[in-house]
C-alpha atoms as a PDB file:
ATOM      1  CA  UNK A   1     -34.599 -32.162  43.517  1.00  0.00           C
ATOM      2  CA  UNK A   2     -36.700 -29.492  41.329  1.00  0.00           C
ATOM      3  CA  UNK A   3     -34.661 -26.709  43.361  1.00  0.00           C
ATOM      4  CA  UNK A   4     -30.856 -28.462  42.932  1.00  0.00           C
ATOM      5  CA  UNK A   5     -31.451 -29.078  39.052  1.00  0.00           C
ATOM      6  CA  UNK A   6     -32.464 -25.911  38.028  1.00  0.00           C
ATOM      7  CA  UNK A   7     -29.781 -24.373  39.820  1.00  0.00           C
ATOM      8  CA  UNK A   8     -27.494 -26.342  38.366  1.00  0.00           C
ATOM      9  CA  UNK A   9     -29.043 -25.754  34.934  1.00  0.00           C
ATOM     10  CA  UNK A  10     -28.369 -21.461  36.176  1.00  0.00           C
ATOM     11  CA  UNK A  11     -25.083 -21.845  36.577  1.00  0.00           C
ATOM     12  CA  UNK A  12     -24.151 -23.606  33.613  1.00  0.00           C
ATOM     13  CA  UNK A  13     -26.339 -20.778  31.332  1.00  0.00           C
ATOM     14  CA  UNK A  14     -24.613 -17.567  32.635  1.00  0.00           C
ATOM     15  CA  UNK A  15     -20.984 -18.892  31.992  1.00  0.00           C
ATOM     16  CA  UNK A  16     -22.191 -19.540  28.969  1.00  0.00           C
ATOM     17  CA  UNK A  17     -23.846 -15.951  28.467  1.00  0.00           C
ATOM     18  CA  UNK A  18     -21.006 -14.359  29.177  1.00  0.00           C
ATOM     19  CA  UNK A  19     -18.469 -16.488  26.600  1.00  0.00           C
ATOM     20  CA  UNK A  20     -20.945 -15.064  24.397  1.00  0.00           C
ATOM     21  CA  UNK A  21     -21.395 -11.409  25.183  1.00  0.00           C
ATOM     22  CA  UNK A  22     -17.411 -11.282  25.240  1.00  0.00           C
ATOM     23  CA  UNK A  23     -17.095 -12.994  21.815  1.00  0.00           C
ATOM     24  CA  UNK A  24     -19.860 -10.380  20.623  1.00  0.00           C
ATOM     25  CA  UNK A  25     -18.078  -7.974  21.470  1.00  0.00           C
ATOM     26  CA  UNK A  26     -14.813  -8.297  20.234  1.00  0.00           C
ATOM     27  CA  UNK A  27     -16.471  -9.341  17.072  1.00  0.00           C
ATOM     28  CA  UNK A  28     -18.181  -6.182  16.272  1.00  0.00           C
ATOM     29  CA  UNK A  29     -15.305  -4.288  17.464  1.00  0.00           C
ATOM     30  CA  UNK A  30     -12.203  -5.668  15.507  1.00  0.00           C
ATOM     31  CA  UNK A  31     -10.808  -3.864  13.417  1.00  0.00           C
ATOM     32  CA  UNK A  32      -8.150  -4.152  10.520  1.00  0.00           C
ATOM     33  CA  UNK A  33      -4.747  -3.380  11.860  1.00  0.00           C
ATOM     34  CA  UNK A  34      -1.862  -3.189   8.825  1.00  0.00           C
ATOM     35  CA  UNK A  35       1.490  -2.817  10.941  1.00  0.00           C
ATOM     36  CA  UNK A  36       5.520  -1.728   9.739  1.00  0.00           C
ATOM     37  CA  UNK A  37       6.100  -5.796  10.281  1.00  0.00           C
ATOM     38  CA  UNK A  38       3.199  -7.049   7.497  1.00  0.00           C
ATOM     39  CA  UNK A  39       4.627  -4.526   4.955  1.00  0.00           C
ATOM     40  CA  UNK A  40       8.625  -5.244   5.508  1.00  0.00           C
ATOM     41  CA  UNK A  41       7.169  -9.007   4.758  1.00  0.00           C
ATOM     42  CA  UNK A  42       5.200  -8.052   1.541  1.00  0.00           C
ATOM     43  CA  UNK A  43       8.656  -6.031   0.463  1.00  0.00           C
ATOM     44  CA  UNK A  44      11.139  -8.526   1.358  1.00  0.00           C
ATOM     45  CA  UNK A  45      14.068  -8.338  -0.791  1.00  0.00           C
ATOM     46  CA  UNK A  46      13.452 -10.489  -4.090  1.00  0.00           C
ATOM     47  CA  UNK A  47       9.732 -10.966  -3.005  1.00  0.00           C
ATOM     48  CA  UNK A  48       7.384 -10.365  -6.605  1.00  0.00           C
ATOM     49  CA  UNK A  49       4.281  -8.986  -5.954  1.00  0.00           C
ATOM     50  CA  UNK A  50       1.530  -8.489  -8.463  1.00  0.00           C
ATOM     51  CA  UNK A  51       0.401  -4.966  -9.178  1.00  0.00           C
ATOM     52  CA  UNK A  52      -3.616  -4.189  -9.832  1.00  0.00           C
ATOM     53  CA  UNK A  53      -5.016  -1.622 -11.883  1.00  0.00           C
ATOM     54  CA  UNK A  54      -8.148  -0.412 -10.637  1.00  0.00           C
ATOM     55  CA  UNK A  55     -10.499  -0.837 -14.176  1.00  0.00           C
ATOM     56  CA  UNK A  56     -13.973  -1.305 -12.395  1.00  0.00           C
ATOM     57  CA  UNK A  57     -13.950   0.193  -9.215  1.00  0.00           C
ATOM     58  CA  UNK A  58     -14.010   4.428  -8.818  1.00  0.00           C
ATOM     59  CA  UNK A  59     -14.670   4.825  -5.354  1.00  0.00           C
ATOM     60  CA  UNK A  60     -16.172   2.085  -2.282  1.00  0.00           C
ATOM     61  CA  UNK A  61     -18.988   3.542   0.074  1.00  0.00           C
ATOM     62  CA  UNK A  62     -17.168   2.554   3.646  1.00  0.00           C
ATOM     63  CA  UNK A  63     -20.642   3.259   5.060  1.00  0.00           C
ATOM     64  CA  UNK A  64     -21.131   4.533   8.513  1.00  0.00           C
ATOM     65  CA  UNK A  65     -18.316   4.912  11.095  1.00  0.00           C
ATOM     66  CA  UNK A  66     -18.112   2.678  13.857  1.00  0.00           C
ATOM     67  CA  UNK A  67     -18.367  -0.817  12.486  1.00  0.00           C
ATOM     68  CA  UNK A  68     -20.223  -3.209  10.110  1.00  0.00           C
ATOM     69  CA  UNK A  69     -18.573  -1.658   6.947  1.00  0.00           C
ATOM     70  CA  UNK A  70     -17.670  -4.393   4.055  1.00  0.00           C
ATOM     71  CA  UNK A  71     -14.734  -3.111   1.366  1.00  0.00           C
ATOM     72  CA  UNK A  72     -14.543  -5.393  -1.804  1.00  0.00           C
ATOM     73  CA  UNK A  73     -11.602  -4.945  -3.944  1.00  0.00           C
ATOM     74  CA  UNK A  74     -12.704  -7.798  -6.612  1.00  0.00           C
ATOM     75  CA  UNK A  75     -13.052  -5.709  -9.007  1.00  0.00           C
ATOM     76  CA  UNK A  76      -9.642  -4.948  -9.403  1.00  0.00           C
ATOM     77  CA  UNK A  77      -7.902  -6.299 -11.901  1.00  0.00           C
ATOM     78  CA  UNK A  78      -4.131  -7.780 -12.340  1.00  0.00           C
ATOM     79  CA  UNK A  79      -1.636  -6.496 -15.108  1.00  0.00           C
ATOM     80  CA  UNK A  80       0.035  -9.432 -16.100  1.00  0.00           C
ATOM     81  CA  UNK A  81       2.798  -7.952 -18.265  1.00  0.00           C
ATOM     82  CA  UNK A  82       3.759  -6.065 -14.737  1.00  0.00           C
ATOM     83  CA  UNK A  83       5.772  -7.822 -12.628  1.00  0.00           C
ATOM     84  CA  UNK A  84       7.822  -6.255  -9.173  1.00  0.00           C
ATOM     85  CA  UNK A  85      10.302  -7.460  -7.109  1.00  0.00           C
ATOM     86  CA  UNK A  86      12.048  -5.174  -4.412  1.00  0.00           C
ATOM     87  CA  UNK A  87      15.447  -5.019  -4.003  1.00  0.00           C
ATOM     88  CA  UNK A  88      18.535  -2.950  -1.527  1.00  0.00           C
ATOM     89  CA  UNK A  89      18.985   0.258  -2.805  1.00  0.00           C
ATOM     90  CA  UNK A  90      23.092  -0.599  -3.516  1.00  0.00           C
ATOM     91  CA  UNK A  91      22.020  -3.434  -5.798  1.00  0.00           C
ATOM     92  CA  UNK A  92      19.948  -1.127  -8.457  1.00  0.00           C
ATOM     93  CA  UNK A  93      21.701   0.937 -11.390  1.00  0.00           C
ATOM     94  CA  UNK A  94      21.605   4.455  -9.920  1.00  0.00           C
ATOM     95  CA  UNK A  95      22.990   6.036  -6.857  1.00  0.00           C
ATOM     96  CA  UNK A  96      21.284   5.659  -3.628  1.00  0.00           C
ATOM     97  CA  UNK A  97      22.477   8.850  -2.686  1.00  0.00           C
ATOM     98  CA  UNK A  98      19.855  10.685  -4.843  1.00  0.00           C
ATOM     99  CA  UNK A  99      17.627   8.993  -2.228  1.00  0.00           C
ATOM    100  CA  UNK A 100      19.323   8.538   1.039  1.00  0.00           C
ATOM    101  CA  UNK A 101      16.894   7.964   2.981  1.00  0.00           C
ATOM    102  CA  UNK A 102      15.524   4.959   1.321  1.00  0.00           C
ATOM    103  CA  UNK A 103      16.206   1.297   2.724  1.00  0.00           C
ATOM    104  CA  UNK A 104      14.427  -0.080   0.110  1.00  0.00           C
ATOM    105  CA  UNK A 105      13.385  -0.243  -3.977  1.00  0.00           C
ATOM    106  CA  UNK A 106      10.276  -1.482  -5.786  1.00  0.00           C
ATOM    107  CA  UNK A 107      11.884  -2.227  -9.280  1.00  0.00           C
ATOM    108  CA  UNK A 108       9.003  -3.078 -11.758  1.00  0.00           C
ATOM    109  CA  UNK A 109       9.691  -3.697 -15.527  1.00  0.00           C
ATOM    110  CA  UNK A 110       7.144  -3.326 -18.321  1.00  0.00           C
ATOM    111  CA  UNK A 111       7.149  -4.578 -21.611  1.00  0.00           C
ATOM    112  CA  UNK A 112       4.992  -3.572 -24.643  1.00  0.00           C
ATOM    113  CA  UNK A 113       4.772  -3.854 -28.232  1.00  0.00           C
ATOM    114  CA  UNK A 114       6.568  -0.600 -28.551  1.00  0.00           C
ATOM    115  CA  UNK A 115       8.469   0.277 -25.457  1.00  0.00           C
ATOM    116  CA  UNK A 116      10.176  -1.687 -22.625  1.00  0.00           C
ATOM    117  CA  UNK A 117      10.492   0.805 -19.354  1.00  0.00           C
ATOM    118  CA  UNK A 118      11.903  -0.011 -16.266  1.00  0.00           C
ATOM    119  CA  UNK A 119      11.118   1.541 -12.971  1.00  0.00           C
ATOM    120  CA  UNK A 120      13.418   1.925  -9.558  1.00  0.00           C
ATOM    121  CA  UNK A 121      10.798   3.215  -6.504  1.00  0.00           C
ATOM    122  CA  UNK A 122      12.771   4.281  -3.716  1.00  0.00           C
ATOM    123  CA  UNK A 123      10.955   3.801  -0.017  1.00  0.00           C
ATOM    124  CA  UNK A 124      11.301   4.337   3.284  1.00  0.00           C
ATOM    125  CA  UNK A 125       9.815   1.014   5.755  1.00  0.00           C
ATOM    126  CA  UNK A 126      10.015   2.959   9.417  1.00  0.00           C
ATOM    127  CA  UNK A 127       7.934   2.214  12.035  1.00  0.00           C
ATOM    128  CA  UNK A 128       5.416   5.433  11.746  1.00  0.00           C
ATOM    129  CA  UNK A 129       5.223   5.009   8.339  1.00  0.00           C
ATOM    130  CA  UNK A 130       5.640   4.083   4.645  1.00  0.00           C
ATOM    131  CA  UNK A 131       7.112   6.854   2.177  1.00  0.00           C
ATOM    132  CA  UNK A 132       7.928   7.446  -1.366  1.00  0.00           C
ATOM    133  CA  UNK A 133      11.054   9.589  -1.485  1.00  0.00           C
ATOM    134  CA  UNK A 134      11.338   9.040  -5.524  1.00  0.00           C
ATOM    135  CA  UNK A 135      11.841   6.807  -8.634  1.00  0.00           C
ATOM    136  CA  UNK A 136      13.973   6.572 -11.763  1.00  0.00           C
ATOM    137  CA  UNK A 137      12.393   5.507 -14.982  1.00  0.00           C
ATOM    138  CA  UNK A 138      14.412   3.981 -18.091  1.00  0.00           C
ATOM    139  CA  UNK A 139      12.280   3.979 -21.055  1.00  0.00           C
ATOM    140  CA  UNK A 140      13.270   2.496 -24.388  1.00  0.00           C
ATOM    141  CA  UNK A 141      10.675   2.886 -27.520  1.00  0.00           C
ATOM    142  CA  UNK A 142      10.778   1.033 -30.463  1.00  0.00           C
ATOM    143  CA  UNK A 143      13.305   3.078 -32.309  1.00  0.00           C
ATOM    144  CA  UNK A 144      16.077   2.893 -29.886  1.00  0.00           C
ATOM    145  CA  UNK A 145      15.687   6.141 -28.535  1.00  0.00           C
ATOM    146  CA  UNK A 146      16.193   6.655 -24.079  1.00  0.00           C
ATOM    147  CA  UNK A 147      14.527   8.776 -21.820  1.00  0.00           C
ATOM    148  CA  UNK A 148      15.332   8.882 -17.652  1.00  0.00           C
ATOM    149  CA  UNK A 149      13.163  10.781 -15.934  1.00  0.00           C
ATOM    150  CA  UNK A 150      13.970  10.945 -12.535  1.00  0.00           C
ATOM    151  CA  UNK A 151      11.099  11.896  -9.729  1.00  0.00           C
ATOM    152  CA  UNK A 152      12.125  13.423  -6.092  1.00  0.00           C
ATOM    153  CA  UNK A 153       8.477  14.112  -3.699  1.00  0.00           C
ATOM    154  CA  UNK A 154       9.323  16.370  -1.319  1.00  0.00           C
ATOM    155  CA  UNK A 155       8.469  15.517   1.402  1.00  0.00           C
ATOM    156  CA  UNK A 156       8.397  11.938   1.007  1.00  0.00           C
ATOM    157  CA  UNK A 157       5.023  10.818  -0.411  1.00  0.00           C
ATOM    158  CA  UNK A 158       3.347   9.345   2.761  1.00  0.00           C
ATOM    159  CA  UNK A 159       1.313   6.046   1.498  1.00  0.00           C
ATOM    160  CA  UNK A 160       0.955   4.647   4.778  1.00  0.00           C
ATOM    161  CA  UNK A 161       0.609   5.190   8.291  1.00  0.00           C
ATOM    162  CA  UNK A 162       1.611   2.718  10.729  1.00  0.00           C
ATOM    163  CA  UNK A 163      -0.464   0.788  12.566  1.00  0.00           C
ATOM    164  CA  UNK A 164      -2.518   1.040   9.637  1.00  0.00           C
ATOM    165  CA  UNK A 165      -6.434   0.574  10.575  1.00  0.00           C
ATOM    166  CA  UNK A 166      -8.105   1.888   7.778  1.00  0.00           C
ATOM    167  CA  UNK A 167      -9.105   5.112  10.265  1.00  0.00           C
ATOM    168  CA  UNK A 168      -5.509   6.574   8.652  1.00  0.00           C
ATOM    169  CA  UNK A 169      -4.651   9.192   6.582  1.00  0.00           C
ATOM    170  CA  UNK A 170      -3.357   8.332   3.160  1.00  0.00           C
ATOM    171  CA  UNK A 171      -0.753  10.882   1.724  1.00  0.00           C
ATOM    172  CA  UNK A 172       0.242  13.816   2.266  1.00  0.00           C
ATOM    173  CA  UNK A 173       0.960  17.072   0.582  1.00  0.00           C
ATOM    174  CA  UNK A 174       4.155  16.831  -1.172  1.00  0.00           C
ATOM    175  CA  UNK A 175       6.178  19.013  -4.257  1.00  0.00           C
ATOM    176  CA  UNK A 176       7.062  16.621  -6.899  1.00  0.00           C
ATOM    177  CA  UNK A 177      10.225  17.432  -9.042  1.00  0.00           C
ATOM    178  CA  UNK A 178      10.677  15.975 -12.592  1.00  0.00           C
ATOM    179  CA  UNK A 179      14.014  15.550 -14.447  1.00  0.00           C
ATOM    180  CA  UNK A 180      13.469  14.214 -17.976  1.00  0.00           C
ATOM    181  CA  UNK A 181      17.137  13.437 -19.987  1.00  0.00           C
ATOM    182  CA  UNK A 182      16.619  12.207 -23.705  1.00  0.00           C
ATOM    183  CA  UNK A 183      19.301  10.104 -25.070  1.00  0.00           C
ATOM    184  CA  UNK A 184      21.381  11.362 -22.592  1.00  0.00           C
ATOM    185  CA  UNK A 185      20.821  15.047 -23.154  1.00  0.00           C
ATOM    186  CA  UNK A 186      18.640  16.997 -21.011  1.00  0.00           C
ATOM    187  CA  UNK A 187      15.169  17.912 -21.847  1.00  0.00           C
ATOM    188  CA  UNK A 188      13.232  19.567 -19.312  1.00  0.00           C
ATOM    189  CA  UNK A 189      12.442  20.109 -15.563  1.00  0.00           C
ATOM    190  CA  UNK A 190       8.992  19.837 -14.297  1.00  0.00           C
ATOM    191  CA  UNK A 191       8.012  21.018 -10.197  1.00  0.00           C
ATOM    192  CA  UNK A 192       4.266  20.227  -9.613  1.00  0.00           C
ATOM    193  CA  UNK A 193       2.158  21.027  -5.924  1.00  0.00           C
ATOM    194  CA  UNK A 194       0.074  18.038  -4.954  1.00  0.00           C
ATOM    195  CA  UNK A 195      -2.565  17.938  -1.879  1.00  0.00           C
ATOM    196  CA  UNK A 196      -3.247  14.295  -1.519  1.00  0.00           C
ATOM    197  CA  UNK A 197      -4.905  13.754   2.062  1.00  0.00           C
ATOM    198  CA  UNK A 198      -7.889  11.275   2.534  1.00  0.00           C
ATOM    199  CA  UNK A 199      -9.257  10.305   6.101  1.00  0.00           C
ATOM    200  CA  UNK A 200     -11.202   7.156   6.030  1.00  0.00           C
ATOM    201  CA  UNK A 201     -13.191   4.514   9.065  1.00  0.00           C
ATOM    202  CA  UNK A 202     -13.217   1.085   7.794  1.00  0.00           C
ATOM    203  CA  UNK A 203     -14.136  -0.960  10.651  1.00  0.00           C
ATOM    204  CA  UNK A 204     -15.317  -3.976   9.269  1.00  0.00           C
ATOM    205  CA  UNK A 205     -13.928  -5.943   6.784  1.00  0.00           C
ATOM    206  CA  UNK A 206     -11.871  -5.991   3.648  1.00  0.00           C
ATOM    207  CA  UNK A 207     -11.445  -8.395   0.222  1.00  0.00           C
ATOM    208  CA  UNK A 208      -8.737  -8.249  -1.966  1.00  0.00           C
ATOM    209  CA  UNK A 209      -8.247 -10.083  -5.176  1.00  0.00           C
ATOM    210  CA  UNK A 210      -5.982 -13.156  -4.562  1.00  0.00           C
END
């Protein structure tokens, strides 16, 4: 009777082990996975999202690679006279064309006390990535006077990789060209050389404000 409950007792306990050890495992292991799909969601035509400044945080130690790494965004805070909505490319003011490759805009507006700007981000959502090919800006100051500045990254400014696991590489290096018109006359032309490349390992977890 000893013999026949104990073994009984054996073979519920390593089932049970095991359900364990597998659930360990795949604990420790998972990691954050951003795909093309999550982001086409966040940028859905008319969607708003709310835009963070970063006021507190400089940089986040990620710790060591591999696992058991915590990122906490709380500190950043919302601009609430920012608001962003996305939008098809034929539905904003200015020519796709200048961006053909774009499928989508971010179209943000900003008010002040003394000037109201409105900005047209063209992207690219593919399935290896998320790019910047531009943006228009349509500034208006308190005395009535315009300014369009119009900003073409060449190559497209990589922001994301997809599947995005926080082991990605964030940007690229890219020429940015600036055309500034004031009140409709043209002011100046501005071609810049950026190196923006940052590997990172995040396994672990990540908190974002809202």
């Amino acid at each position: 009777m000893y013999k026949k409950n104990l073994y009984m007792k054996t073979q519920i306990t390593f089932p049970l082990f095991l359900f364990t050890l597998v659930l360990f495992s795949y604990t420790i292991q998972a990691q954050i996975t951003y795909t093309h799909d999550n982001l086409s969601a966040d940028y859905a035509v008319g969607n708003v999202i709310t835009n963070y400044s970063d006021t507190t945080i400089k940089s986040v130690n990620i710790g060591a690679p591999g696992g058991g790494n915590n990122w906490n965004f709380l500190g950043l805070k919302s601009i609430n006279h920012l608001s962003t909505t996305s939008e098809l490319p034929s539905s904003t003011p200015y020519n796709a064309s200048d961006f053909p490759t774009s499928n989508i805009v971010l179209s943000t507006k900003r008010i002040t006390t003394l000037i109201n700007s409105n900005l047209w981000q063209y992207t690219t959502l593919q399935s290896a990535g998320y790019l910047t090919n531009g943006s228009i800006t349509l500034t208006v100051n308190n005395t009535g006077d315009t300014a369009v500045t119009k900003n073409v990254y060449n190559p497209g400014l990589q922001q994301l990789s997809f599947p995005f696991t926080f082991n990605s590489q964030w940007g690229s290096n890219y020429n940015l060209d600036i055309w500034t018109y004031v009140n409709g006359a043209w002011s100046f032309i501005n071609s810049t050389y950026h190196v923006n490349t940052i590997k990172v390992d995040a396994y672990g977890s990540i908190t974002m404000p809202d």
